[in-house]
PDB file of N, CA and C in Angstrom:
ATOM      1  N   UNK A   1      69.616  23.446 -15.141  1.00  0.00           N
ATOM      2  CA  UNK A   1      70.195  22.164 -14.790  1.00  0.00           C
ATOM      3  C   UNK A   1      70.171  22.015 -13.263  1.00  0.00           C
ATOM      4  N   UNK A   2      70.182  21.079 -13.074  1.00  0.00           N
ATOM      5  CA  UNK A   2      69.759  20.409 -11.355  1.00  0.00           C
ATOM      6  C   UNK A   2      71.078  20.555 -10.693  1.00  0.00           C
ATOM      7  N   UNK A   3      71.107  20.643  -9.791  1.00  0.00           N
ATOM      8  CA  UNK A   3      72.542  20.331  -8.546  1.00  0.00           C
ATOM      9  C   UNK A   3      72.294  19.271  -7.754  1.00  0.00           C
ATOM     10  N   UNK A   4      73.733  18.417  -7.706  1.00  0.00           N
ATOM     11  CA  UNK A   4      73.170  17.143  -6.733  1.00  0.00           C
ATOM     12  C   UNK A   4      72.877  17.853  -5.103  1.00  0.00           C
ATOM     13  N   UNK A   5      73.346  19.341  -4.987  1.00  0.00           N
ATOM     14  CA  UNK A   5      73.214  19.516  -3.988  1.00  0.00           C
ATOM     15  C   UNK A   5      71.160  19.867  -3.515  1.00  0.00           C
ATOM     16  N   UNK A   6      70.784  20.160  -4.600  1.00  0.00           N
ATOM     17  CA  UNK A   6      69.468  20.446  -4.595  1.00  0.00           C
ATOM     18  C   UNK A   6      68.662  19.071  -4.969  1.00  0.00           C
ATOM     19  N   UNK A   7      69.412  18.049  -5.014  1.00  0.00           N
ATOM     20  CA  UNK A   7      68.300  16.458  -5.233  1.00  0.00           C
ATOM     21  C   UNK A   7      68.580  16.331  -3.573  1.00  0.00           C
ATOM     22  N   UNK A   8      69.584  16.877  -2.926  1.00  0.00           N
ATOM     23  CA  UNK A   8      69.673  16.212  -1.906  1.00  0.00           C
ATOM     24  C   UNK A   8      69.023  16.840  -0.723  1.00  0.00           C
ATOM     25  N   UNK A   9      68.938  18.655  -0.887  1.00  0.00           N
ATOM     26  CA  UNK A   9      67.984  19.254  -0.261  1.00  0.00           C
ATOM     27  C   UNK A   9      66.251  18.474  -0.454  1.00  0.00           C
ATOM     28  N   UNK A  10      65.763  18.380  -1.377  1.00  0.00           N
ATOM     29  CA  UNK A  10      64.252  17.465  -1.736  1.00  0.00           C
ATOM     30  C   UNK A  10      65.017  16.679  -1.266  1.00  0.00           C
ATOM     31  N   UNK A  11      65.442  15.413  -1.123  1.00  0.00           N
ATOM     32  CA  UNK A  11      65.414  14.428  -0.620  1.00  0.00           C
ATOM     33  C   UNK A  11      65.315  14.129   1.332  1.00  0.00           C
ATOM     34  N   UNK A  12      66.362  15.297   1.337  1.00  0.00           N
ATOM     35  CA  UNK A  12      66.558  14.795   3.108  1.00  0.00           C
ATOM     36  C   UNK A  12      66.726  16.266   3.710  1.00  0.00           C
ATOM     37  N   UNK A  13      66.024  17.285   3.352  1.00  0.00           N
ATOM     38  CA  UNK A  13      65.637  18.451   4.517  1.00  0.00           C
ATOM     39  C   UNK A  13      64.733  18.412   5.498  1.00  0.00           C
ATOM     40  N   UNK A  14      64.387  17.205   5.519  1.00  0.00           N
ATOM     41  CA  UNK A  14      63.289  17.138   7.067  1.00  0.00           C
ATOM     42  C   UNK A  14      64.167  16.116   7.760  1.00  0.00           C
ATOM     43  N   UNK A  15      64.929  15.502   7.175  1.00  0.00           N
ATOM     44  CA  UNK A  15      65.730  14.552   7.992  1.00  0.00           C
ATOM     45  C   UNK A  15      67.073  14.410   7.965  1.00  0.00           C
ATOM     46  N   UNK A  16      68.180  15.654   8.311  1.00  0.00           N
ATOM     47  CA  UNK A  16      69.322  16.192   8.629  1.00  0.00           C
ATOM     48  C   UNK A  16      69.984  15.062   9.717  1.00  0.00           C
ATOM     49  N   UNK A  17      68.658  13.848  10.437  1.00  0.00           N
ATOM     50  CA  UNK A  17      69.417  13.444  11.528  1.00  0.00           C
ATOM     51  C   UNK A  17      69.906  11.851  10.776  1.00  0.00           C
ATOM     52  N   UNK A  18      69.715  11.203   9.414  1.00  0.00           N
ATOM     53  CA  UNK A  18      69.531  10.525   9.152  1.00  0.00           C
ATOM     54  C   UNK A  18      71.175   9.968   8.500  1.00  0.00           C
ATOM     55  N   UNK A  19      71.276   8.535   8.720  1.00  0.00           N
ATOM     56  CA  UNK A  19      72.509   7.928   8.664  1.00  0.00           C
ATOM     57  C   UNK A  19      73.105   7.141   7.422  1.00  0.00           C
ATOM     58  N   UNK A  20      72.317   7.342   6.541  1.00  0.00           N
ATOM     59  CA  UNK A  20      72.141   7.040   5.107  1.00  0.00           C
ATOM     60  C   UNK A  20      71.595   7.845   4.023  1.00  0.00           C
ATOM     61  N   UNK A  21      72.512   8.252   3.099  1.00  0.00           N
ATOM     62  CA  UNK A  21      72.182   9.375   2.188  1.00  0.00           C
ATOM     63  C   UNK A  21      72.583   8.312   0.780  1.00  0.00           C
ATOM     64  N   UNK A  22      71.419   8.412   0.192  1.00  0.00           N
ATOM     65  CA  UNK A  22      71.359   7.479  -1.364  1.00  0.00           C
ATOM     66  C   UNK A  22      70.718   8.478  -2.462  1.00  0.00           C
ATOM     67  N   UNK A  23      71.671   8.867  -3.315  1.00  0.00           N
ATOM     68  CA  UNK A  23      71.403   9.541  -4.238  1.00  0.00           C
ATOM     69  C   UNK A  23      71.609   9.027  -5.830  1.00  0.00           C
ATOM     70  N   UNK A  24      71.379   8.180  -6.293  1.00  0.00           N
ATOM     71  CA  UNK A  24      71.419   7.183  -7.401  1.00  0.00           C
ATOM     72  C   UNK A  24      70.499   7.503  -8.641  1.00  0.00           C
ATOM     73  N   UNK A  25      71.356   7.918  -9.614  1.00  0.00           N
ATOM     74  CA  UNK A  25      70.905   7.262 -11.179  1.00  0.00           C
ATOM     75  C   UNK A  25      69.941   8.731 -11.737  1.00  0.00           C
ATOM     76  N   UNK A  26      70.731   9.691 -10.991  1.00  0.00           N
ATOM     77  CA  UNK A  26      69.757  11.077 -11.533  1.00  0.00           C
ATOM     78  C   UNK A  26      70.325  11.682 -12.274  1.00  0.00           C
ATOM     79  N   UNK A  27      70.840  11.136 -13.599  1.00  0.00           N
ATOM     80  CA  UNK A  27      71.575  11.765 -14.525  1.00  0.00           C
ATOM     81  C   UNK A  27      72.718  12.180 -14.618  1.00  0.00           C
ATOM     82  N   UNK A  28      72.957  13.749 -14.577  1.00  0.00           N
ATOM     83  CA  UNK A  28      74.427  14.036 -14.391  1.00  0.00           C
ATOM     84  C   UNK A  28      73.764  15.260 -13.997  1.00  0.00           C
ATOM     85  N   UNK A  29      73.377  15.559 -12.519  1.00  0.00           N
ATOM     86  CA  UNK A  29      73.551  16.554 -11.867  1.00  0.00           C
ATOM     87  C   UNK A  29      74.701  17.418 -11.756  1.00  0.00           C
ATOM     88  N   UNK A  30      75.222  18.872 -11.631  1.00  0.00           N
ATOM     89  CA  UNK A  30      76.368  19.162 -11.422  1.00  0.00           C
ATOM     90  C   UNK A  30      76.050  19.712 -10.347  1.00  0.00           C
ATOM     91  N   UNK A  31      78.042  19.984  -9.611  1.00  0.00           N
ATOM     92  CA  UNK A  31      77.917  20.400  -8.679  1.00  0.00           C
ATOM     93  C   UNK A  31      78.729  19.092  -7.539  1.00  0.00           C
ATOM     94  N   UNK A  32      79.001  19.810  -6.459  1.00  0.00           N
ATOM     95  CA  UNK A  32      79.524  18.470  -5.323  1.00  0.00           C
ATOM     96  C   UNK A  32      77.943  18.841  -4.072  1.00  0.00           C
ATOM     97  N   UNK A  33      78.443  18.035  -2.975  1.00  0.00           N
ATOM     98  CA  UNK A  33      77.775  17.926  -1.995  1.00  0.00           C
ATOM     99  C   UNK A  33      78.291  18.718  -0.881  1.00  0.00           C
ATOM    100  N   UNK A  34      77.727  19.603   0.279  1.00  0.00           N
ATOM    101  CA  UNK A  34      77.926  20.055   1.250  1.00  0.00           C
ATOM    102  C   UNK A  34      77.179  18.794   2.294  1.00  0.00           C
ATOM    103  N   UNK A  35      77.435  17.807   2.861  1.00  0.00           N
ATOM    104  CA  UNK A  35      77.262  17.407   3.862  1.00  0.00           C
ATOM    105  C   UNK A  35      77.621  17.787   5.358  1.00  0.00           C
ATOM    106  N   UNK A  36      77.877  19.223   5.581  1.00  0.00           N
ATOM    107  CA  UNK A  36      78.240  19.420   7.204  1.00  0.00           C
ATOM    108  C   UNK A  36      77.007  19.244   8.123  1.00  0.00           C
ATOM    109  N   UNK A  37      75.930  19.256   7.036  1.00  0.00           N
ATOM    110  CA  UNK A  37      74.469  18.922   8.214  1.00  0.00           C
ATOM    111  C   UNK A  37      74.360  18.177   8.610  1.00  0.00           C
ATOM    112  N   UNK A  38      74.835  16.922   8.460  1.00  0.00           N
ATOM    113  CA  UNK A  38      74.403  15.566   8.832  1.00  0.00           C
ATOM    114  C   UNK A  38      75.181  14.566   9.378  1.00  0.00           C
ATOM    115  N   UNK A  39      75.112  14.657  10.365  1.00  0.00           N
ATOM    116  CA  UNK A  39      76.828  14.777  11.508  1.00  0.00           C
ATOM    117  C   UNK A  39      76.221  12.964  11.963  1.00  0.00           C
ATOM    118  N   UNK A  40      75.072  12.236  11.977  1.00  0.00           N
ATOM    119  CA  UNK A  40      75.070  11.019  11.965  1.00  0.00           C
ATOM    120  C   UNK A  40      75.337  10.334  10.850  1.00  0.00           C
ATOM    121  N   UNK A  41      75.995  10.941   9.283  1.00  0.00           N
ATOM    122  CA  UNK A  41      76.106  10.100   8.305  1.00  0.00           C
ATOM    123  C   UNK A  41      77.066   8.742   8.941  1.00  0.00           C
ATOM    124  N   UNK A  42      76.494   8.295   8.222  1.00  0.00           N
ATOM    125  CA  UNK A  42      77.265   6.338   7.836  1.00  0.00           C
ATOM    126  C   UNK A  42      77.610   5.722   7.131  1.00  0.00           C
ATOM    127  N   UNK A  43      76.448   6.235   5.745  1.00  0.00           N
ATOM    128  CA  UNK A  43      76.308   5.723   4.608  1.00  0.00           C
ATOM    129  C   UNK A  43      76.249   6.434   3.356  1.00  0.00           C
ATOM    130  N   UNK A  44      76.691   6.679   2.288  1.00  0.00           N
ATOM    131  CA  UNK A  44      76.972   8.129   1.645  1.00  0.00           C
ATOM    132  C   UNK A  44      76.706   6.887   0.009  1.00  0.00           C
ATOM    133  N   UNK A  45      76.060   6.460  -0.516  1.00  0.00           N
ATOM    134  CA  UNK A  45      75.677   6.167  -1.945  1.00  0.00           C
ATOM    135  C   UNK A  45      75.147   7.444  -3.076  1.00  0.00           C
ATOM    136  N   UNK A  46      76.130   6.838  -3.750  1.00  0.00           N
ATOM    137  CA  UNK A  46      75.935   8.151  -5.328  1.00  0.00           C
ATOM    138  C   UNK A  46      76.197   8.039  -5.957  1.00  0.00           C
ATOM    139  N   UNK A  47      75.269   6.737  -6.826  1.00  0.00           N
ATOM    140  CA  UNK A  47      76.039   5.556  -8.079  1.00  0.00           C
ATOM    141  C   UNK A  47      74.750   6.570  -8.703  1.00  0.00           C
ATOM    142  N   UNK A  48      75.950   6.679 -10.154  1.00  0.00           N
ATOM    143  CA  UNK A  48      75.498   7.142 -11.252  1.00  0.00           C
ATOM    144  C   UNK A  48      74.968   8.423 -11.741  1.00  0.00           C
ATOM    145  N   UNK A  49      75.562   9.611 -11.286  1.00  0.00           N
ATOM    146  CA  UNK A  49      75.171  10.535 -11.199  1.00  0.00           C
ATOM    147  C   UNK A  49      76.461  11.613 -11.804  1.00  0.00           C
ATOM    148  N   UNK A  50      77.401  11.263 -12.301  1.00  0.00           N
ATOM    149  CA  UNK A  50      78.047  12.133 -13.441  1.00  0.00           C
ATOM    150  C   UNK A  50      79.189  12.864 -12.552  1.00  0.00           C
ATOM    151  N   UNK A  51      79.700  11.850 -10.988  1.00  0.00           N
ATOM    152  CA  UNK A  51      80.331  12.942  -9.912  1.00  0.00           C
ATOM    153  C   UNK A  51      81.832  12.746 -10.735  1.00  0.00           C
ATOM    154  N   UNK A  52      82.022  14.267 -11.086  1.00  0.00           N
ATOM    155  CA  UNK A  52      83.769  14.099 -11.044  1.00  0.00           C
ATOM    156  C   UNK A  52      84.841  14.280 -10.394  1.00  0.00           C
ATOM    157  N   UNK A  53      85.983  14.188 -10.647  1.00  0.00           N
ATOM    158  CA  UNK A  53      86.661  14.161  -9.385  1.00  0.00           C
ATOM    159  C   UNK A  53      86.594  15.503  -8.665  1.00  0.00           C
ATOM    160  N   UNK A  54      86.093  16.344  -8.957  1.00  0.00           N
ATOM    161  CA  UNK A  54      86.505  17.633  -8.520  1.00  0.00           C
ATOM    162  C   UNK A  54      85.395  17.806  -7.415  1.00  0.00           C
ATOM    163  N   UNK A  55      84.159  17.019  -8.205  1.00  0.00           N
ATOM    164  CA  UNK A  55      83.038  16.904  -6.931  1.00  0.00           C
ATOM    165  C   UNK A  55      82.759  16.039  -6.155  1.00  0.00           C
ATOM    166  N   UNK A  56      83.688  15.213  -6.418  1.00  0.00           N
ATOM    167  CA  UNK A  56      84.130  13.805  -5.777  1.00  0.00           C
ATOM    168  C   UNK A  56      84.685  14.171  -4.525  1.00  0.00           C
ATOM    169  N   UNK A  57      85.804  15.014  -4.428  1.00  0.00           N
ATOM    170  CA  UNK A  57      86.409  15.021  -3.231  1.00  0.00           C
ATOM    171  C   UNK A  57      85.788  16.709  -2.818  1.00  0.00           C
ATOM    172  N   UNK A  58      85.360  17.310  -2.747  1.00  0.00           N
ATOM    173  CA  UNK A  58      84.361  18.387  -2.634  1.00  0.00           C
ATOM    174  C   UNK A  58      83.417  17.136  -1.450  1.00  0.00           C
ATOM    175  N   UNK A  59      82.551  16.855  -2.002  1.00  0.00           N
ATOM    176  CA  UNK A  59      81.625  16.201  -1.250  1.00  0.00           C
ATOM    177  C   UNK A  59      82.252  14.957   0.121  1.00  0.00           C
ATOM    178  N   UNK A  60      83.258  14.582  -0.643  1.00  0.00           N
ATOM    179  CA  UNK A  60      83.857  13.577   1.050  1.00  0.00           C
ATOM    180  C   UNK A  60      84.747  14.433   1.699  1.00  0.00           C
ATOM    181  N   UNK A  61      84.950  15.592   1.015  1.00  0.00           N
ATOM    182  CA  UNK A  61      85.683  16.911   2.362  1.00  0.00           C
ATOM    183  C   UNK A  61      84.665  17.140   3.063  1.00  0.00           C
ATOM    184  N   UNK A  62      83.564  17.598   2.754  1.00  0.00           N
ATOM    185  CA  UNK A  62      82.270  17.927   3.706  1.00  0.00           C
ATOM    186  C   UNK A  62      81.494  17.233   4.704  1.00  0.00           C
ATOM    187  N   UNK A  63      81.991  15.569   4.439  1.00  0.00           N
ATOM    188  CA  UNK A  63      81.517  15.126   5.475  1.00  0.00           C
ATOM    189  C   UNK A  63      82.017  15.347   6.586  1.00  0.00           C
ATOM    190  N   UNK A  64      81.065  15.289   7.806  1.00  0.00           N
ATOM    191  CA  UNK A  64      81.259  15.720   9.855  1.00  0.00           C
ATOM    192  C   UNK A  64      81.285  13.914   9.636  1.00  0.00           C
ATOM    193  N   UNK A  65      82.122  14.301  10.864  1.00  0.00           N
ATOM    194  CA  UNK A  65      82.326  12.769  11.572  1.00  0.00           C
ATOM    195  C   UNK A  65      82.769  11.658  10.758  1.00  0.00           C
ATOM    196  N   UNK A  66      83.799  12.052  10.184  1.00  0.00           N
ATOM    197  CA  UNK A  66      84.549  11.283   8.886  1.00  0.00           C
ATOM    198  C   UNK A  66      84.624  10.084   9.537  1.00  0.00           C
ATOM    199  N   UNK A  67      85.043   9.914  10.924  1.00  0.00           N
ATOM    200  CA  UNK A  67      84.789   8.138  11.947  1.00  0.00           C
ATOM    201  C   UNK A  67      84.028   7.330  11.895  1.00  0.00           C
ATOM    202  N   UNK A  68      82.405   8.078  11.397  1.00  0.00           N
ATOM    203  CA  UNK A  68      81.398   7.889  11.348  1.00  0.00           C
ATOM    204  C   UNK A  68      81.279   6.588  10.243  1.00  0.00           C
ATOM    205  N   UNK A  69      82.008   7.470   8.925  1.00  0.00           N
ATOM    206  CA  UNK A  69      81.238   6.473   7.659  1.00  0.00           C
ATOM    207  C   UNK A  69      82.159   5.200   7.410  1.00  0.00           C
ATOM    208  N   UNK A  70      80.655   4.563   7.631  1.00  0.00           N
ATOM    209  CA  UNK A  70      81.377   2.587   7.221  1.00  0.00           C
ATOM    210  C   UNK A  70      81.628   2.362   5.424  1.00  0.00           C
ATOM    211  N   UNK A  71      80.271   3.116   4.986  1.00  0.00           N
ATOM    212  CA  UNK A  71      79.944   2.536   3.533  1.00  0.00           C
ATOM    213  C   UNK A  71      80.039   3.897   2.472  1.00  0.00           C
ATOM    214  N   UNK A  72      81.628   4.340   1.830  1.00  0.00           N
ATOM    215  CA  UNK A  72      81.271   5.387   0.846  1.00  0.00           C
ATOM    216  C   UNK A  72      80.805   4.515  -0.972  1.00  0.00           C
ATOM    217  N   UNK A  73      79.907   4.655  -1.431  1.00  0.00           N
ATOM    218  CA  UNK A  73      79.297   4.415  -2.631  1.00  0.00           C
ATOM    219  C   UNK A  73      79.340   5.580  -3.887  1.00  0.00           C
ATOM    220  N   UNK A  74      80.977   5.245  -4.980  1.00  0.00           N
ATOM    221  CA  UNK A  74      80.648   6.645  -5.957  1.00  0.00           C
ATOM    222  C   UNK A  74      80.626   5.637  -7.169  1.00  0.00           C
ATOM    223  N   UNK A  75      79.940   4.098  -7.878  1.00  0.00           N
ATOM    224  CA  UNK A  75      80.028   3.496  -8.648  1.00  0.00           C
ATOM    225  C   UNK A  75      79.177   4.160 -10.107  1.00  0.00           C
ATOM    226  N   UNK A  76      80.076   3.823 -11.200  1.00  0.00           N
ATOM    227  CA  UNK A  76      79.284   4.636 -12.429  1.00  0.00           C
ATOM    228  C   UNK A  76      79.436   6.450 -12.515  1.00  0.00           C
ATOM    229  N   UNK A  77      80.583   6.331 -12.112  1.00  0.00           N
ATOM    230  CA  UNK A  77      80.921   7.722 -12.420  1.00  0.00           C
ATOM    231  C   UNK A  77      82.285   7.981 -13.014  1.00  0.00           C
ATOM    232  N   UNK A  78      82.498   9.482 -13.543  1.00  0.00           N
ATOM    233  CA  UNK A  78      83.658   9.520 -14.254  1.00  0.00           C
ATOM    234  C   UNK A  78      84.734   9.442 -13.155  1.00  0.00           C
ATOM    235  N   UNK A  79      84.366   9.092 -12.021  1.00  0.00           N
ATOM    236  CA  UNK A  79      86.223   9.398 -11.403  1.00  0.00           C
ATOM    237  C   UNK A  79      87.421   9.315 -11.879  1.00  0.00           C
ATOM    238  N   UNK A  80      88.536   9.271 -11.796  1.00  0.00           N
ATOM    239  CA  UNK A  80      89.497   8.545 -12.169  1.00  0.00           C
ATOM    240  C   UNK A  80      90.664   8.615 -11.448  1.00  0.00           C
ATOM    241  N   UNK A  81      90.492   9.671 -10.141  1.00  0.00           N
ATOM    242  CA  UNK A  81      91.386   9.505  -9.209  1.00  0.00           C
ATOM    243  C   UNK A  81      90.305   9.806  -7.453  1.00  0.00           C
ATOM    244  N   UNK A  82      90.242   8.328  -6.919  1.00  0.00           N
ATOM    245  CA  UNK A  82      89.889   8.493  -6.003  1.00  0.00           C
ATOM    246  C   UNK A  82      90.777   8.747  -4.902  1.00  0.00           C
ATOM    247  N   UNK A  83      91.751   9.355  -5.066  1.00  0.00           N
ATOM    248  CA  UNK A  83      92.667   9.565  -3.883  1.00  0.00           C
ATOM    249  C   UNK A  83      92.674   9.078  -2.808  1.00  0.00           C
ATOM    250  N   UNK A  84      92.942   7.812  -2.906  1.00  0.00           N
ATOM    251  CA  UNK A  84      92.923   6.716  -1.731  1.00  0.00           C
ATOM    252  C   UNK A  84      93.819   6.804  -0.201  1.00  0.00           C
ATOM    253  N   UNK A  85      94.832   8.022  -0.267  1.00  0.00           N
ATOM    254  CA  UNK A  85      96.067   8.437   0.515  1.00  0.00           C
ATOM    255  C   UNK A  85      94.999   8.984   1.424  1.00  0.00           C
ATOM    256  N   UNK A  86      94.236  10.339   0.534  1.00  0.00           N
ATOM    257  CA  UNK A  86      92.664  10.922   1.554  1.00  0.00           C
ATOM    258  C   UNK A  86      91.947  10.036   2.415  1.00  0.00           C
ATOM    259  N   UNK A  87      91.426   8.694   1.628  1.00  0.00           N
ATOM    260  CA  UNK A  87      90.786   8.063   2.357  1.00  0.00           C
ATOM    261  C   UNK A  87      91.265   7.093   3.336  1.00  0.00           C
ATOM    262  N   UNK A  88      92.440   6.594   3.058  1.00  0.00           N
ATOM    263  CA  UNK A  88      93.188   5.947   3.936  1.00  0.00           C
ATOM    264  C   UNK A  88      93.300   7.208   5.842  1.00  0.00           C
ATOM    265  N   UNK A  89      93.635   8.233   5.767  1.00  0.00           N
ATOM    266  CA  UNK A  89      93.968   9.370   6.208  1.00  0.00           C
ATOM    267  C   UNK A  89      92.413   9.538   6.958  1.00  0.00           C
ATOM    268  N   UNK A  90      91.522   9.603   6.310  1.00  0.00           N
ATOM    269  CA  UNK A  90      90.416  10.518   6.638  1.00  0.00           C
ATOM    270  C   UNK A  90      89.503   9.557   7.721  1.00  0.00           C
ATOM    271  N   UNK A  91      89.078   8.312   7.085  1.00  0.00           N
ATOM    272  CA  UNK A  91      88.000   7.664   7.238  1.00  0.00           C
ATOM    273  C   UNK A  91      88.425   5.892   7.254  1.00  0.00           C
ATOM    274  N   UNK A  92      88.859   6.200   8.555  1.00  0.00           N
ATOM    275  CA  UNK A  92      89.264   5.060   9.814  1.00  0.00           C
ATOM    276  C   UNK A  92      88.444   3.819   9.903  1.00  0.00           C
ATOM    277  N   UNK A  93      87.383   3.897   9.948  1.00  0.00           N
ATOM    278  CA  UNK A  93      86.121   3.138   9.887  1.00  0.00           C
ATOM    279  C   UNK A  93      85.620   2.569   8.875  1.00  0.00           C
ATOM    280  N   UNK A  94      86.159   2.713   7.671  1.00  0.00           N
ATOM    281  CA  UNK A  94      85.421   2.562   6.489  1.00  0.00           C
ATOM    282  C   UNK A  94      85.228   1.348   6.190  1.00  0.00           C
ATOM    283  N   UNK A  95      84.416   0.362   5.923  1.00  0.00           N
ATOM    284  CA  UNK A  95      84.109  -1.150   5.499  1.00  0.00           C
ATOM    285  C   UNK A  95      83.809  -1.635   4.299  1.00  0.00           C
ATOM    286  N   UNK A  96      83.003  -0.755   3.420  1.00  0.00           N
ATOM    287  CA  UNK A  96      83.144  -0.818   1.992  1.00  0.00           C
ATOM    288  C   UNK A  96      83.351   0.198   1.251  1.00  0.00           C
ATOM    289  N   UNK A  97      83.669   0.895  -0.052  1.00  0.00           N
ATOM    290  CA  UNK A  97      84.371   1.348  -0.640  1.00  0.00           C
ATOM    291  C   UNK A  97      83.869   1.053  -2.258  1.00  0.00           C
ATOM    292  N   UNK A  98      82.996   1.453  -2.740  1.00  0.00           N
ATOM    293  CA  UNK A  98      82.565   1.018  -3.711  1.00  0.00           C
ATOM    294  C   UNK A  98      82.567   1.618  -5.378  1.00  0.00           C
ATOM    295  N   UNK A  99      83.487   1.732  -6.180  1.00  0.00           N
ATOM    296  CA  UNK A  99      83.986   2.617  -7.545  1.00  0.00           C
ATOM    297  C   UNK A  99      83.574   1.967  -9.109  1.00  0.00           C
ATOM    298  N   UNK A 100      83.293   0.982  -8.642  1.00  0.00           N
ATOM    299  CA  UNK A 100      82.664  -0.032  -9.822  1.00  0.00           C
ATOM    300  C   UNK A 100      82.562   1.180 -10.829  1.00  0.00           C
ATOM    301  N   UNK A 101      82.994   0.869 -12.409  1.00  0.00           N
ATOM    302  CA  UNK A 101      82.588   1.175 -13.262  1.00  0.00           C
ATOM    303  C   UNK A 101      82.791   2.514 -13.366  1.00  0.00           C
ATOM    304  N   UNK A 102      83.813   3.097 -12.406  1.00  0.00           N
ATOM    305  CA  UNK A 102      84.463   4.442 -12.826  1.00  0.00           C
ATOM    306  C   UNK A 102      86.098   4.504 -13.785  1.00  0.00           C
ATOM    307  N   UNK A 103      86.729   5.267 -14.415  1.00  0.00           N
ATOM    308  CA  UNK A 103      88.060   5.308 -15.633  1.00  0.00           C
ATOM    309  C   UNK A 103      88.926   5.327 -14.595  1.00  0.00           C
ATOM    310  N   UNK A 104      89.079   4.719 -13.259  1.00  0.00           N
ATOM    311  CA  UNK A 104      90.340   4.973 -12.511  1.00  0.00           C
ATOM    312  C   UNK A 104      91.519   4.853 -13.082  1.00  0.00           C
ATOM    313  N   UNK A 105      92.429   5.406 -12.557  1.00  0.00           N
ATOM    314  CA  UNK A 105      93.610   5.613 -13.313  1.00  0.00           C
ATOM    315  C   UNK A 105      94.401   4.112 -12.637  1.00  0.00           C
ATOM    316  N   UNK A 106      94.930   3.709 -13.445  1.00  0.00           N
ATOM    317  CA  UNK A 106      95.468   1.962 -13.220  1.00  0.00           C
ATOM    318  C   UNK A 106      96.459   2.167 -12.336  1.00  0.00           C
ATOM    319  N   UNK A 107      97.363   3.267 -13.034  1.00  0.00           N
ATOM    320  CA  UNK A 107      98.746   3.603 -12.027  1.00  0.00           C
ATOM    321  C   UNK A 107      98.932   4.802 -10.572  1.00  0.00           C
ATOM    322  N   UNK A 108      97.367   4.297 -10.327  1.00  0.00           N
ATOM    323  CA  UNK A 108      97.614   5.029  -9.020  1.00  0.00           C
ATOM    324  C   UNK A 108      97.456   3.884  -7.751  1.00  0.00           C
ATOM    325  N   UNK A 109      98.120   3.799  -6.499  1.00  0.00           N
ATOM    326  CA  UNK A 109      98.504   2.971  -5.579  1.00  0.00           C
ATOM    327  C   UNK A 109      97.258   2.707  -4.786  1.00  0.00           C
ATOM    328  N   UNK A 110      97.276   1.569  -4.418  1.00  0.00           N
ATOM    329  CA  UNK A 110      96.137   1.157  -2.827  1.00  0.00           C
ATOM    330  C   UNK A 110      96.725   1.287  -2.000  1.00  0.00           C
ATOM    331  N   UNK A 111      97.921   1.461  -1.630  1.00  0.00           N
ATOM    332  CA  UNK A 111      98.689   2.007  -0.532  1.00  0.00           C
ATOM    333  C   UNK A 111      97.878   2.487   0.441  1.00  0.00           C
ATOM    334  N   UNK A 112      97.200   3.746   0.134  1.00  0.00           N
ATOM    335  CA  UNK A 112      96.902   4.980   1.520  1.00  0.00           C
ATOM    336  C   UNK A 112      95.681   3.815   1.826  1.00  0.00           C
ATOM    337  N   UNK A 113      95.256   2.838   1.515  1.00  0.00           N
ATOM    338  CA  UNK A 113      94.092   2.132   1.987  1.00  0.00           C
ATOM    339  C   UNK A 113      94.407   1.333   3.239  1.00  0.00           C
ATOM    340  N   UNK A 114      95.571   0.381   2.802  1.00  0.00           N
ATOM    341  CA  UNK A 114      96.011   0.143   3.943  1.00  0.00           C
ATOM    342  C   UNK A 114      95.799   0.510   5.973  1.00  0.00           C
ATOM    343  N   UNK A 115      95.513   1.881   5.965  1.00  0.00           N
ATOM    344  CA  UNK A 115      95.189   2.574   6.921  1.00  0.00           C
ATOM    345  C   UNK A 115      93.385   2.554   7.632  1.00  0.00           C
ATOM    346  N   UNK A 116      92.815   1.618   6.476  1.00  0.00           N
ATOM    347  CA  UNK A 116      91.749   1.374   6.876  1.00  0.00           C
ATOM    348  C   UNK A 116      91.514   0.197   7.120  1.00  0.00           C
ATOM    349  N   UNK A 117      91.950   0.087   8.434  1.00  0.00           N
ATOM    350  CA  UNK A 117      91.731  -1.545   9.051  1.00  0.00           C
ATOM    351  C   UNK A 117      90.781  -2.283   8.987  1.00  0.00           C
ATOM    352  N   UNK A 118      89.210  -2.010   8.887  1.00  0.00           N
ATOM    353  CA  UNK A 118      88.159  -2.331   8.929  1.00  0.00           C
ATOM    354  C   UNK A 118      87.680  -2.736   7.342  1.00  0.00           C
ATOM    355  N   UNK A 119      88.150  -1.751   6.217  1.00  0.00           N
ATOM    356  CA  UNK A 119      87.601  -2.398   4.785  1.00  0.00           C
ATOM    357  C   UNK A 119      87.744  -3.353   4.792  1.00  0.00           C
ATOM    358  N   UNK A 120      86.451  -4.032   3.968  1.00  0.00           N
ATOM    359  CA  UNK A 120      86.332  -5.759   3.760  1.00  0.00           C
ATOM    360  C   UNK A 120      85.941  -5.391   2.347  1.00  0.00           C
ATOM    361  N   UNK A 121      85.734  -4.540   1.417  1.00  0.00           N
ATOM    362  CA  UNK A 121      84.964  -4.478   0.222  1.00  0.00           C
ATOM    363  C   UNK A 121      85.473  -3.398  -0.751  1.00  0.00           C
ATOM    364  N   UNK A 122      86.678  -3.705  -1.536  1.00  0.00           N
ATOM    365  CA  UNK A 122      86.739  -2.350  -2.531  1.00  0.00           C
ATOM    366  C   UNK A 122      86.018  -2.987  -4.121  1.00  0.00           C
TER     367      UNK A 122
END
């Protein structure tokens, strides 16, 4: 079985300097993401790929330069707790925010979002 961490080695090991990482619709890779290589991320898309929460927040712990990212993308996945307190907390900058079509849990708060002055898009 594949690791999203190994679609993402083939995808972007010649280009560590690159500000957009799109990993979409490759089944249900397991596994989270180590992003500490890629310290210009911006853009982090990973619709449809089977991320659960456990590799959900695995992979947005690893991002460098959490200031950095405008656009996190985890739509079509099982999430069901995106721990929004984290992201409120973490990632200052953030502008869209995208969960479409994940089991979020209804009774958890937008509260910690609040802290992201800049979202225009959940």
């Amino acid at each position: 079985m594949v690791t999203l961490q190994e679609l993402l080695n083939q995808q972007y090991s010649n280009n560590k300097g690159t500000s957009i990482i799109e990993i979409e619709n490759k089944g249900n890779p397991v596994g989270a993401l180590d992003l500490k290589e890629f310290p210009n991320l911006d853009t982090l898309e990973l619709y449809g790929n089977g991320i659960n929460d456990d590799a959900y927040f695995k992979t947005i712990q690893s991002i460098p330069n959490k200031d950095k990212i405008k656009v996190l993308g985890f739509g079509n996945n099982p999430i069901k707790n995106p721990r929004f307190d984290y992201i409120g907390d973490t990632f200052p900058n953030l502008e869209r925010f995208s969960l479409w079509g994940n089991p979020i849990d209804l009774n958890i708060s937008l509260k910690g979002l609040e802290k992201c002055g800049k979202l225009k898009e959940l």
